[in-house]
PDB file of N, CA and C in Angstrom:
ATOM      1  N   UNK A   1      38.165 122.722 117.031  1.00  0.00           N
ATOM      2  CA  UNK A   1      39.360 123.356 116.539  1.00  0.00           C
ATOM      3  C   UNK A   1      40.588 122.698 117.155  1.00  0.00           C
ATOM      4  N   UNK A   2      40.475 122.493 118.588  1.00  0.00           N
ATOM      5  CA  UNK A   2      41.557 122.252 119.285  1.00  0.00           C
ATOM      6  C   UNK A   2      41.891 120.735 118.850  1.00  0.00           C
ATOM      7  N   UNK A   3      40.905 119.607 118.666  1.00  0.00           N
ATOM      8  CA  UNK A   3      40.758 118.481 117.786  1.00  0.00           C
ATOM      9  C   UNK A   3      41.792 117.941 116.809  1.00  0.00           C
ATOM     10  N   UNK A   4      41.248 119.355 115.506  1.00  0.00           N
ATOM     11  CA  UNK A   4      41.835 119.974 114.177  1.00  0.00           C
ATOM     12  C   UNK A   4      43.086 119.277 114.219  1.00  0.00           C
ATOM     13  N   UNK A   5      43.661 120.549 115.109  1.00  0.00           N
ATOM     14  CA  UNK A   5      45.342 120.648 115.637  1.00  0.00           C
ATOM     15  C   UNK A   5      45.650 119.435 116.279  1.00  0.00           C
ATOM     16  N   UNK A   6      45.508 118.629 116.917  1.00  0.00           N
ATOM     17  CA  UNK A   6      45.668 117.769 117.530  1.00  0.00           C
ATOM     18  C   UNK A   6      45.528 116.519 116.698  1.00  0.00           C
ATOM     19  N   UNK A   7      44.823 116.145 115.611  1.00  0.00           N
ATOM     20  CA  UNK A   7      44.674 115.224 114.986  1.00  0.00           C
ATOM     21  C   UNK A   7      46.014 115.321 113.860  1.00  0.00           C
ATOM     22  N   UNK A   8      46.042 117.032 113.793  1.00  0.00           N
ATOM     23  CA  UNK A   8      47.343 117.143 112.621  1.00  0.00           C
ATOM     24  C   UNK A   8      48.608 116.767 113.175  1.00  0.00           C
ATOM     25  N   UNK A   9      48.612 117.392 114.649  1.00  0.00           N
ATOM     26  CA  UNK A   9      49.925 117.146 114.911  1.00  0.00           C
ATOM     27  C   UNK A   9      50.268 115.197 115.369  1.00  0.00           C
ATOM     28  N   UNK A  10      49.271 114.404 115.326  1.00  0.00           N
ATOM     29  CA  UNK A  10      49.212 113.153 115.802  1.00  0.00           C
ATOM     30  C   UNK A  10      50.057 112.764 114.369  1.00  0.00           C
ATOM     31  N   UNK A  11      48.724 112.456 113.184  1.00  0.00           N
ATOM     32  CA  UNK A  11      49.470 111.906 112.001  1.00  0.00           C
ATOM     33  C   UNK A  11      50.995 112.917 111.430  1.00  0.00           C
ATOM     34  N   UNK A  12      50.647 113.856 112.055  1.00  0.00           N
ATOM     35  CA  UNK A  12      52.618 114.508 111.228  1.00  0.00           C
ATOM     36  C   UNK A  12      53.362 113.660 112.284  1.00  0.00           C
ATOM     37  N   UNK A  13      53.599 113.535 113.462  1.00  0.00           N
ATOM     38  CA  UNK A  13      54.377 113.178 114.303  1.00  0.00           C
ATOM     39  C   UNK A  13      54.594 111.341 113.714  1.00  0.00           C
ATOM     40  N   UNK A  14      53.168 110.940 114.036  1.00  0.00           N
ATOM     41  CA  UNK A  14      53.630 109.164 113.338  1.00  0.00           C
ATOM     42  C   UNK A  14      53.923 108.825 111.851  1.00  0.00           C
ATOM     43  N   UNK A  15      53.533 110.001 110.996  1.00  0.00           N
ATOM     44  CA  UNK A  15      54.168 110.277 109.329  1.00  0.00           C
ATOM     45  C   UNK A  15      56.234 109.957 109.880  1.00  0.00           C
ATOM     46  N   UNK A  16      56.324 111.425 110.261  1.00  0.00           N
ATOM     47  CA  UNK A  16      58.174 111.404 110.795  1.00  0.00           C
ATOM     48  C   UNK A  16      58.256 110.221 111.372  1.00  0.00           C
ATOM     49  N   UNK A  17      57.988 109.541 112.644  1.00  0.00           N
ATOM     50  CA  UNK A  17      58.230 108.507 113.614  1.00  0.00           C
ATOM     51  C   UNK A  17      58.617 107.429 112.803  1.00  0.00           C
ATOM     52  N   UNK A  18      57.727 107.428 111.614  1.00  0.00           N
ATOM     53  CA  UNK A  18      57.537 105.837 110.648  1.00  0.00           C
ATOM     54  C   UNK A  18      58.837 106.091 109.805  1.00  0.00           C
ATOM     55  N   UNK A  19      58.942 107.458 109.241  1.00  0.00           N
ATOM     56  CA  UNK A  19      59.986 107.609 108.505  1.00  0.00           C
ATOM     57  C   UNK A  19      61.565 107.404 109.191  1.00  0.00           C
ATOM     58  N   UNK A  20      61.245 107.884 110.000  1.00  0.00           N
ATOM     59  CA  UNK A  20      63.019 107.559 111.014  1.00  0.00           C
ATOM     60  C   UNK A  20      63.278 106.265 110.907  1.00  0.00           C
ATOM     61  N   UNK A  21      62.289 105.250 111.280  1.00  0.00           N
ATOM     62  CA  UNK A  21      62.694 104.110 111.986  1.00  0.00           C
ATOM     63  C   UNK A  21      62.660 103.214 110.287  1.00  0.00           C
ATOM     64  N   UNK A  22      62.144 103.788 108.983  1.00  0.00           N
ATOM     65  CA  UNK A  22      62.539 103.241 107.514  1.00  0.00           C
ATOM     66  C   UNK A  22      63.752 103.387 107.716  1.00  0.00           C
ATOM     67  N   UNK A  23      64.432 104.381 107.581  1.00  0.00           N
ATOM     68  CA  UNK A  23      65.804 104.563 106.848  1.00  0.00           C
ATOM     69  C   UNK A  23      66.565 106.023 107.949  1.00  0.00           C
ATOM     70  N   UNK A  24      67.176 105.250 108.796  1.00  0.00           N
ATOM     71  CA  UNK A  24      67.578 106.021 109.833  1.00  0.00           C
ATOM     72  C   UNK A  24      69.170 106.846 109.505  1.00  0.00           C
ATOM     73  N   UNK A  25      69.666 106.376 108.293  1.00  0.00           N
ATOM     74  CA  UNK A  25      70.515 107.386 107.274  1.00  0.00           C
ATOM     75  C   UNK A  25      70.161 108.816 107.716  1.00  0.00           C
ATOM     76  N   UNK A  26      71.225 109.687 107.452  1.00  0.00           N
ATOM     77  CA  UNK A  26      70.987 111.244 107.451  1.00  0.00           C
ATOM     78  C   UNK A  26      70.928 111.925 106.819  1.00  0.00           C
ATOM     79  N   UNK A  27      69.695 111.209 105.650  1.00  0.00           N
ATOM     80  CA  UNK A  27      69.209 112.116 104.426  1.00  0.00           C
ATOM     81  C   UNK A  27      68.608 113.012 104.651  1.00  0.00           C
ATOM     82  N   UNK A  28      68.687 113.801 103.208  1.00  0.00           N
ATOM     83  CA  UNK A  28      68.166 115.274 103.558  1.00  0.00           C
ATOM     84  C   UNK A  28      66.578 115.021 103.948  1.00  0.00           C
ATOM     85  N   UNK A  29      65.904 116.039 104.756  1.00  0.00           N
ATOM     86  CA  UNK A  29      64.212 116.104 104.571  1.00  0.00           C
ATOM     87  C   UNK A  29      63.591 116.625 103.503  1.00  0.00           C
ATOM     88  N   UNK A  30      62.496 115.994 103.022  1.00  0.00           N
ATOM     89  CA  UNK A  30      61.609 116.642 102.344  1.00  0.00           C
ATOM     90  C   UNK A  30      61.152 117.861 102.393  1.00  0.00           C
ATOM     91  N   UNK A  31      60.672 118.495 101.578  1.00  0.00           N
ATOM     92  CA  UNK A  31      59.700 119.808 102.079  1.00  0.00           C
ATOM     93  C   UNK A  31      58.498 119.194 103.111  1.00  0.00           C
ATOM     94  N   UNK A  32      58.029 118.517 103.123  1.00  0.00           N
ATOM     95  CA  UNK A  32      56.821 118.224 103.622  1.00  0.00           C
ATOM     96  C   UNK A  32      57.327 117.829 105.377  1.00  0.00           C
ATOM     97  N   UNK A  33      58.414 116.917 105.327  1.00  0.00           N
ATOM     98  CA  UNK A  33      58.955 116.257 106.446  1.00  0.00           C
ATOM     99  C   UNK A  33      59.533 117.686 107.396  1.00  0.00           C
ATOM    100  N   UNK A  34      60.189 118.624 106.618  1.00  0.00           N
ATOM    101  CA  UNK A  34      61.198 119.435 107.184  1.00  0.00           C
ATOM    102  C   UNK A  34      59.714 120.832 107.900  1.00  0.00           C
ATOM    103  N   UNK A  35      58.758 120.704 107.031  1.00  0.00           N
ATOM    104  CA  UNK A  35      58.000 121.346 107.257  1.00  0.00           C
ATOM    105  C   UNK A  35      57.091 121.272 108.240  1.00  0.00           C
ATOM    106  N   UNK A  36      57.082 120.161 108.130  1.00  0.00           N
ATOM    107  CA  UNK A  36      55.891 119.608 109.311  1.00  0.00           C
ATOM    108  C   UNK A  36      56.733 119.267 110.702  1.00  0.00           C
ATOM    109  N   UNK A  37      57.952 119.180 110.703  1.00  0.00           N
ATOM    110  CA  UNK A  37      58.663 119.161 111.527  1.00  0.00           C
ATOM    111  C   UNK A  37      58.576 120.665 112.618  1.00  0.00           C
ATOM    112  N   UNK A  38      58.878 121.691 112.056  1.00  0.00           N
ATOM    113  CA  UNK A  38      58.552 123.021 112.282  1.00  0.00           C
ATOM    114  C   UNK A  38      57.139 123.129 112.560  1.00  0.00           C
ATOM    115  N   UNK A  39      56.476 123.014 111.929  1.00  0.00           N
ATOM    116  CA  UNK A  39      54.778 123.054 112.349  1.00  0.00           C
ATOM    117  C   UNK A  39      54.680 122.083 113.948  1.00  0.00           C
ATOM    118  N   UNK A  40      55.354 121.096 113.800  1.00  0.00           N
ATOM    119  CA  UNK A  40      55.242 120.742 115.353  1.00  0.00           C
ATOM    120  C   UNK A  40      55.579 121.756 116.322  1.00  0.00           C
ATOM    121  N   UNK A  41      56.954 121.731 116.234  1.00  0.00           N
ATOM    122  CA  UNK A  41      57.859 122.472 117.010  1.00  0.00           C
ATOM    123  C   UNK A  41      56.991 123.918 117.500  1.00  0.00           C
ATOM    124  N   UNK A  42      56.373 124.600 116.243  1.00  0.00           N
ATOM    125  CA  UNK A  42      55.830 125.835 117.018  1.00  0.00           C
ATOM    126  C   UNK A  42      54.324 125.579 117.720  1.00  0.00           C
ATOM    127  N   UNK A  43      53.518 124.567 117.134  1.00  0.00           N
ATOM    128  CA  UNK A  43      52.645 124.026 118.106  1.00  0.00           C
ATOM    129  C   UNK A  43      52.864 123.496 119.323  1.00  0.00           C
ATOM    130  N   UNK A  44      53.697 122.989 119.647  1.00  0.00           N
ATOM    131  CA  UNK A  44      54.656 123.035 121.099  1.00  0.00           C
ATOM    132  C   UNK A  44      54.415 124.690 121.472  1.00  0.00           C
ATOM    133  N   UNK A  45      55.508 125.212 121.213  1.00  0.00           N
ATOM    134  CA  UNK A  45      55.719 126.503 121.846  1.00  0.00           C
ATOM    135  C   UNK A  45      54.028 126.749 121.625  1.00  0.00           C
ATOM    136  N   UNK A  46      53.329 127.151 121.062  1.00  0.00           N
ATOM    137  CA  UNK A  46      51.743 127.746 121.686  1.00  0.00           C
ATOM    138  C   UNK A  46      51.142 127.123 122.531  1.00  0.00           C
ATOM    139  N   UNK A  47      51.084 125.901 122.435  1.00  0.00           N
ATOM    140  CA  UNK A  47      50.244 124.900 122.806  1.00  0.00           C
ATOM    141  C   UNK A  47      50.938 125.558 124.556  1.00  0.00           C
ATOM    142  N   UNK A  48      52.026 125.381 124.762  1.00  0.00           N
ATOM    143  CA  UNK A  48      52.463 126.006 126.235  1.00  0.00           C
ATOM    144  C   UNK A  48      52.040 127.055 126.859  1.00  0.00           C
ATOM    145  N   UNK A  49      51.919 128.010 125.908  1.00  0.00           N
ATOM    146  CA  UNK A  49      50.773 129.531 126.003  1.00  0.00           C
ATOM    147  C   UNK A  49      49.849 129.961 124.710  1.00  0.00           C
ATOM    148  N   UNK A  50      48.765 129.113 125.051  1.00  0.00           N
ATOM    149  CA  UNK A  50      47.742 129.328 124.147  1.00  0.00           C
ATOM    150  C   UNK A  50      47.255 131.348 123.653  1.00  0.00           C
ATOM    151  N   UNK A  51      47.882 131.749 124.929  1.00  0.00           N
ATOM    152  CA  UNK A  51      47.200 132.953 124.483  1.00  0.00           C
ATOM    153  C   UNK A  51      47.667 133.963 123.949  1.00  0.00           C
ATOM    154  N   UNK A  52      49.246 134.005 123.687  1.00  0.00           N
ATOM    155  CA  UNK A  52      50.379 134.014 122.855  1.00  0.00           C
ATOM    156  C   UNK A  52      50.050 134.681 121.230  1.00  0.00           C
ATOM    157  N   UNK A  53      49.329 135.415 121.046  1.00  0.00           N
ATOM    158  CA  UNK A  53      49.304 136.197 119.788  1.00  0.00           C
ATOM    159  C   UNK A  53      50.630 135.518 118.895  1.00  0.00           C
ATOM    160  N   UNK A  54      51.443 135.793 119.016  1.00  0.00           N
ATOM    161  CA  UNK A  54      52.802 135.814 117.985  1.00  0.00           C
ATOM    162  C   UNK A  54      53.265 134.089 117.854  1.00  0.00           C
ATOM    163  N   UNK A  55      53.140 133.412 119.213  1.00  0.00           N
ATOM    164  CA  UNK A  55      53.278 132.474 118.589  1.00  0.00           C
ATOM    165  C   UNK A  55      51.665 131.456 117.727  1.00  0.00           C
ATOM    166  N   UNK A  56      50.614 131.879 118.087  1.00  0.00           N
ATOM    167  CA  UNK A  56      49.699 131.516 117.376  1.00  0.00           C
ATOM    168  C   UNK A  56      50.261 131.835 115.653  1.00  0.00           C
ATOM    169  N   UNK A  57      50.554 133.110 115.405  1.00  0.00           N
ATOM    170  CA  UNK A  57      50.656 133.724 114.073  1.00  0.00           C
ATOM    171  C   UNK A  57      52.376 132.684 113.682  1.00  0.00           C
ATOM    172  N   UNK A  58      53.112 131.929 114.915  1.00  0.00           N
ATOM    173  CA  UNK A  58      54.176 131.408 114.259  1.00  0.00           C
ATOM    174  C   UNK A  58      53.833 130.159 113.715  1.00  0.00           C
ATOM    175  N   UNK A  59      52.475 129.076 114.320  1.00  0.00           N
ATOM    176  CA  UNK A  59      52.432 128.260 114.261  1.00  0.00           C
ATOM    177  C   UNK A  59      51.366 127.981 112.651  1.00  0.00           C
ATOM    178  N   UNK A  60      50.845 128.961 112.876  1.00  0.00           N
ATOM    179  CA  UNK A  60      50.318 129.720 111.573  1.00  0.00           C
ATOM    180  C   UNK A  60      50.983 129.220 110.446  1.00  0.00           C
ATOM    181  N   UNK A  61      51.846 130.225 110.241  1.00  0.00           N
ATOM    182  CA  UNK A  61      52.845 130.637 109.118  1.00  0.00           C
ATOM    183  C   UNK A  61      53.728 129.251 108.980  1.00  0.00           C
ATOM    184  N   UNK A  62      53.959 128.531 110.021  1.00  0.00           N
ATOM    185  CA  UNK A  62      54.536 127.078 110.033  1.00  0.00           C
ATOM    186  C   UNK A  62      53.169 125.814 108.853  1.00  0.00           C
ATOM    187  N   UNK A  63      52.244 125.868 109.455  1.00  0.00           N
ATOM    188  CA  UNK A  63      50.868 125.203 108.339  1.00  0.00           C
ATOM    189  C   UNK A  63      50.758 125.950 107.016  1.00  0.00           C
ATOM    190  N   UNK A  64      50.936 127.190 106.995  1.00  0.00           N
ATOM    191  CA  UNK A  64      50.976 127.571 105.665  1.00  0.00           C
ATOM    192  C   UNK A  64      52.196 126.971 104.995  1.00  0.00           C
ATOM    193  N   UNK A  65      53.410 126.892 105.136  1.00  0.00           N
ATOM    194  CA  UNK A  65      54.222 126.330 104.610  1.00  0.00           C
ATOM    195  C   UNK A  65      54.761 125.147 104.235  1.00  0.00           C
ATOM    196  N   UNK A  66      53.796 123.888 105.104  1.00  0.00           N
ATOM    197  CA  UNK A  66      53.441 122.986 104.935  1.00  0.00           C
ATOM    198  C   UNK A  66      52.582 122.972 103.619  1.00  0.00           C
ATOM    199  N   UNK A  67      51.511 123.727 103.640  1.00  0.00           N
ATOM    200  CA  UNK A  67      50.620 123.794 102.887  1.00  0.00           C
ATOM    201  C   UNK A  67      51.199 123.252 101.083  1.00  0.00           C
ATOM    202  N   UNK A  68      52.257 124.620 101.065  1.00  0.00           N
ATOM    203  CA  UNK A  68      53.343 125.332 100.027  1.00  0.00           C
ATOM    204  C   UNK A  68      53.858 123.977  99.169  1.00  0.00           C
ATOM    205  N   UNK A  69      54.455 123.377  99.884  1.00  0.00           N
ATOM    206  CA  UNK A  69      54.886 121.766  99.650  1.00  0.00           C
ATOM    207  C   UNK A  69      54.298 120.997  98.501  1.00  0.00           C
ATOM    208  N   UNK A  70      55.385 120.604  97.666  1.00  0.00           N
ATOM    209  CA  UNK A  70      54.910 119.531  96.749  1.00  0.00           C
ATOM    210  C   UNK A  70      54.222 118.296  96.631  1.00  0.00           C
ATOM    211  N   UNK A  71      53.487 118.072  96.268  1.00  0.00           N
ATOM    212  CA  UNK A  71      53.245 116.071  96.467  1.00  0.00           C
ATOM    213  C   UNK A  71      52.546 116.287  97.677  1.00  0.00           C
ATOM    214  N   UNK A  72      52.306 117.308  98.503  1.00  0.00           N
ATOM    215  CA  UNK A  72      51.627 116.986  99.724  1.00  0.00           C
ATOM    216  C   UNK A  72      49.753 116.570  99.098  1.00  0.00           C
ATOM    217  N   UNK A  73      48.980 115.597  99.771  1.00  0.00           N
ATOM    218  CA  UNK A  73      47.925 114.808  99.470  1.00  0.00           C
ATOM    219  C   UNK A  73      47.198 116.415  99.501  1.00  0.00           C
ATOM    220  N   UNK A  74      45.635 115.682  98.723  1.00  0.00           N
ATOM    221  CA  UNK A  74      44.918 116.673  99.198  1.00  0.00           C
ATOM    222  C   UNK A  74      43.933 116.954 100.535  1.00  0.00           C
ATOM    223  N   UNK A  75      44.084 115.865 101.104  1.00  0.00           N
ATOM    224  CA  UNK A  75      43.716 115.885 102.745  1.00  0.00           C
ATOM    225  C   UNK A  75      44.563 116.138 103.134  1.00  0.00           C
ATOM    226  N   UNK A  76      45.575 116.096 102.963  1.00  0.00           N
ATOM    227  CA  UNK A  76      46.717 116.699 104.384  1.00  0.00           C
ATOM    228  C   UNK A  76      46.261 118.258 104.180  1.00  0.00           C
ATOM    229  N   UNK A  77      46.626 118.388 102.704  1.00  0.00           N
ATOM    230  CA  UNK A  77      46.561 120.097 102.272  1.00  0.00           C
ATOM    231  C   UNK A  77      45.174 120.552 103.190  1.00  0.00           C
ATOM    232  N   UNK A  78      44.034 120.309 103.031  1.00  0.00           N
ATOM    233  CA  UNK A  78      42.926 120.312 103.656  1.00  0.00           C
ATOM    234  C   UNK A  78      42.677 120.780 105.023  1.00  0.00           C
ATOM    235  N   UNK A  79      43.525 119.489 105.847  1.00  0.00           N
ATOM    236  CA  UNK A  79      44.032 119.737 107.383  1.00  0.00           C
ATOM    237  C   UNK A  79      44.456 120.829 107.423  1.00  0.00           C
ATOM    238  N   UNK A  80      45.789 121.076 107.093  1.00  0.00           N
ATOM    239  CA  UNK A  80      46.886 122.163 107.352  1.00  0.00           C
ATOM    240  C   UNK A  80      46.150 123.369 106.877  1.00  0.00           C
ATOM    241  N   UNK A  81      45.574 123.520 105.678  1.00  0.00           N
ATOM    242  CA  UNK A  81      44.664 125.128 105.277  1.00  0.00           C
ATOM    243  C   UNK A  81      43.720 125.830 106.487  1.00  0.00           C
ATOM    244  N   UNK A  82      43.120 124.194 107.042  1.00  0.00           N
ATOM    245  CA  UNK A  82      42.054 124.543 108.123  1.00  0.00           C
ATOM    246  C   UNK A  82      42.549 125.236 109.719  1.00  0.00           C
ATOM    247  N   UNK A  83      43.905 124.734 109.864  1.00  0.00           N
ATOM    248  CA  UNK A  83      44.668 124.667 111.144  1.00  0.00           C
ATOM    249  C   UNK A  83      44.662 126.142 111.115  1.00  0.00           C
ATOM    250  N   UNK A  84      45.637 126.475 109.544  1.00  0.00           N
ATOM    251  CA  UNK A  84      45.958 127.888 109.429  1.00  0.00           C
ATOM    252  C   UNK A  84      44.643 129.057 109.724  1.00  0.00           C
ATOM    253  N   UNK A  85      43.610 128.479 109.129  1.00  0.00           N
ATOM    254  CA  UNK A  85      42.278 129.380 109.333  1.00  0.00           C
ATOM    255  C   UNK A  85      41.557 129.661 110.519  1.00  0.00           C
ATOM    256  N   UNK A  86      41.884 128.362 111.102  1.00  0.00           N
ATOM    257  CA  UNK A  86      41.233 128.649 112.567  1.00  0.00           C
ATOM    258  C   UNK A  86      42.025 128.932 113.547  1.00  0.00           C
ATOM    259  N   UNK A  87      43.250 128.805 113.686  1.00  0.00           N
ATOM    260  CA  UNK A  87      44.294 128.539 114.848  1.00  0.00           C
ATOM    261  C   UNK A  87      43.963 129.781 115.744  1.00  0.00           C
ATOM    262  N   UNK A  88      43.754 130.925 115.312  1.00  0.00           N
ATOM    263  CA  UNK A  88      44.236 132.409 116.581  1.00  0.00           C
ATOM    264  C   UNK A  88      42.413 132.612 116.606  1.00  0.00           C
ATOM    265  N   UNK A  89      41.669 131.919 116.200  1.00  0.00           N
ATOM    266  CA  UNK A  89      40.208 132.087 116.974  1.00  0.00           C
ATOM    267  C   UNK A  89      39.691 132.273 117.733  1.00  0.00           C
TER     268      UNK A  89
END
């Protein structure tokens, strides 16, 4: 599980990383970019206190909304459904 999360948050982080250093302009984000951005951010905050009920359920609700996203692949979708299912286990 802990893997899961860790493999998601690797490729979202070098997905953004690659994208900054394309076109370092201050265009708007994608759903997917702006989303997964947030899905980091609250995996941070749990990942600091795993045992954190509320932020488990934030980091949650952060992969579901990823999920939500247009054009997102169907392996990413895959990842992120699974994160959401297992995360507060």
């Amino acid at each position: 599980m802990k893997k899961l999360l860790m493999s998601i948050t690797i490729a979202a982080t070098m997905f953004s990383c690659s994208k900054l250093k394309e076109d370092p302009s201050p265009v708007a984000l994608s759903c997917y970019e702006r989303t997964t951005k947030d899905y980091l951010a609250a995996y941070e905050r749990f990942a600091q206190d795993p045992g954190n009920v509320s932020k488990c359920r934030e980091m949650v609700n952060a992969a579901r909304k990823v999920v939500d996203c247009p054009g997102i692949s169907a392996e990413e979708r895959r990842n992120f459904e699974e994160a959401a299912k297992n995360a507060c286990q």
